[in-house]
C-alpha atoms as a PDB file:
ATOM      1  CA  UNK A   1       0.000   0.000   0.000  1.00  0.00           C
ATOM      2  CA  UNK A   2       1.532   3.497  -1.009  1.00  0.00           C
ATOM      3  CA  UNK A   3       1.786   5.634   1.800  1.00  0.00           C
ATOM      4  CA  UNK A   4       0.997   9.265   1.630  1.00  0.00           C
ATOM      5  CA  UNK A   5       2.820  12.085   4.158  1.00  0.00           C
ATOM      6  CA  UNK A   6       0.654  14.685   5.836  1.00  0.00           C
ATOM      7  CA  UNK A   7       2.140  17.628   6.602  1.00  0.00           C
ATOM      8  CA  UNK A   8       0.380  17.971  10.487  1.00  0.00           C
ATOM      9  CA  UNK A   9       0.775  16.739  13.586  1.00  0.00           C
ATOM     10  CA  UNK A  10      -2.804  18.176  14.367  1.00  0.00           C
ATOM     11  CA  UNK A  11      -4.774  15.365  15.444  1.00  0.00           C
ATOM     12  CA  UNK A  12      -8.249  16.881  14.818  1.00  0.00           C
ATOM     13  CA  UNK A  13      -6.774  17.813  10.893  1.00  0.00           C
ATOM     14  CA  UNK A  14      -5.207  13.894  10.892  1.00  0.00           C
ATOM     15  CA  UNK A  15      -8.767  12.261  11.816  1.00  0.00           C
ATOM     16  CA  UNK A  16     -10.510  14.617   9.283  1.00  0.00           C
ATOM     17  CA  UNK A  17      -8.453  13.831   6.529  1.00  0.00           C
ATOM     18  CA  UNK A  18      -8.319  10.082   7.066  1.00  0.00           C
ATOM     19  CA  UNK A  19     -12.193  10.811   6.756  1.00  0.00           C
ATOM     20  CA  UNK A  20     -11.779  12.105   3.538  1.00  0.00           C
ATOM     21  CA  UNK A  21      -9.091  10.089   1.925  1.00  0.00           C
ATOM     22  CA  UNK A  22     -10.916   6.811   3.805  1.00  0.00           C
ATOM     23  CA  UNK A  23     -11.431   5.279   0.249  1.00  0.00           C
ATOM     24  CA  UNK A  24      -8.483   5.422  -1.358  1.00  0.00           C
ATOM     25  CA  UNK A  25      -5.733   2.798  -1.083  1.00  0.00           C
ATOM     26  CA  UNK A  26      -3.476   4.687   0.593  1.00  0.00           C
ATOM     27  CA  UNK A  27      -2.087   4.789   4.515  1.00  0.00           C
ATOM     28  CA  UNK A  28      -1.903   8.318   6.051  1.00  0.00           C
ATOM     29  CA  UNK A  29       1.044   8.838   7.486  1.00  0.00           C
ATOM     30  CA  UNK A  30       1.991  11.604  10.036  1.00  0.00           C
ATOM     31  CA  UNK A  31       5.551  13.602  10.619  1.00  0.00           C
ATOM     32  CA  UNK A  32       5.857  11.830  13.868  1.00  0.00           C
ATOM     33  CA  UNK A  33       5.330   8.598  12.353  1.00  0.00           C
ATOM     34  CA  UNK A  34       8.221   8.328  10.410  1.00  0.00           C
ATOM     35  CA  UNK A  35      10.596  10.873  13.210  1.00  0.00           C
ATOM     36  CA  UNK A  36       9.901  14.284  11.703  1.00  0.00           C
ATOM     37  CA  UNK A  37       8.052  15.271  14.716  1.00  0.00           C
ATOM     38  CA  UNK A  38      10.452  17.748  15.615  1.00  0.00           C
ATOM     39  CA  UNK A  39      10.923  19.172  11.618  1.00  0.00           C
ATOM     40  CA  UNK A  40       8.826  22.598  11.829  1.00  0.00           C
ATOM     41  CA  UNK A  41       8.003  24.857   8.985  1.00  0.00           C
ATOM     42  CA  UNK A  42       7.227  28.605   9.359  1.00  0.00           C
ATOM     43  CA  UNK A  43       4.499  29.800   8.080  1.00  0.00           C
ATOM     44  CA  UNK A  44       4.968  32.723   6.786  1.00  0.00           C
ATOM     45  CA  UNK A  45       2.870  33.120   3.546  1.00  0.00           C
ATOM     46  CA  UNK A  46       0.301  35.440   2.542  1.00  0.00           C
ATOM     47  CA  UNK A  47      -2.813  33.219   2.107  1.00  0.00           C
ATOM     48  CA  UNK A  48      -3.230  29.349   3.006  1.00  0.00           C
ATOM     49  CA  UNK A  49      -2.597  27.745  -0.019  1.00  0.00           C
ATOM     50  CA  UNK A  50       1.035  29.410   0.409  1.00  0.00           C
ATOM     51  CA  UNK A  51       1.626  28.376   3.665  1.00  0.00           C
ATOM     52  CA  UNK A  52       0.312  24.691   2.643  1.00  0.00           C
ATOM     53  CA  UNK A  53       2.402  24.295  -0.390  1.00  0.00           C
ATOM     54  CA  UNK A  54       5.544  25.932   1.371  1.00  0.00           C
ATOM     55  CA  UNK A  55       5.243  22.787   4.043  1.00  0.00           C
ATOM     56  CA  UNK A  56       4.306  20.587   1.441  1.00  0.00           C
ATOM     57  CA  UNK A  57       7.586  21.030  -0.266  1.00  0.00           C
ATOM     58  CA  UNK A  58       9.442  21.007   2.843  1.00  0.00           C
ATOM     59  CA  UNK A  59       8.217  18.286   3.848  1.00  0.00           C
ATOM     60  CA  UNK A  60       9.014  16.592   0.810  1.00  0.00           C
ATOM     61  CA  UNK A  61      12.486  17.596   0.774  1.00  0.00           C
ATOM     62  CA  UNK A  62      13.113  15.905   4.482  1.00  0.00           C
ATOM     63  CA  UNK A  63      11.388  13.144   3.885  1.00  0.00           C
ATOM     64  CA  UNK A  64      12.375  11.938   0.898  1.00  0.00           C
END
């Protein structure tokens, strides 16, 4: 099963996205899960989809 990073250790933002993504063959993985717990990003962006694509690609990058 391909696994799929989310960028939050937010647990009420984990639940609601495993609600979403529920049907998809995928396993939802968090930062903590796989020792990024620590790895912040700031977010410093003018709107929201800034901020989420700035930790999307950071996250990227550190994961791997």
């Amino acid at each position: 099963m391909d696994k799929l990073l989310i960028a939050t250790g937010n647990p009420g933002k984990v639940v609601e996205l495993h609600d979403l993504l529920q049907n998809l063959p995928i396993q939802l993985v968090t930062p903590a899960e796989i020792g990024l717990g620590d790895f912040d990003v700031v977010e410093d962006g003018d709107t929201y989809a800034e901020n989420a694509a700035k930790k999307a690609r950071a996250y990227c990058q550190v994961s791997g």
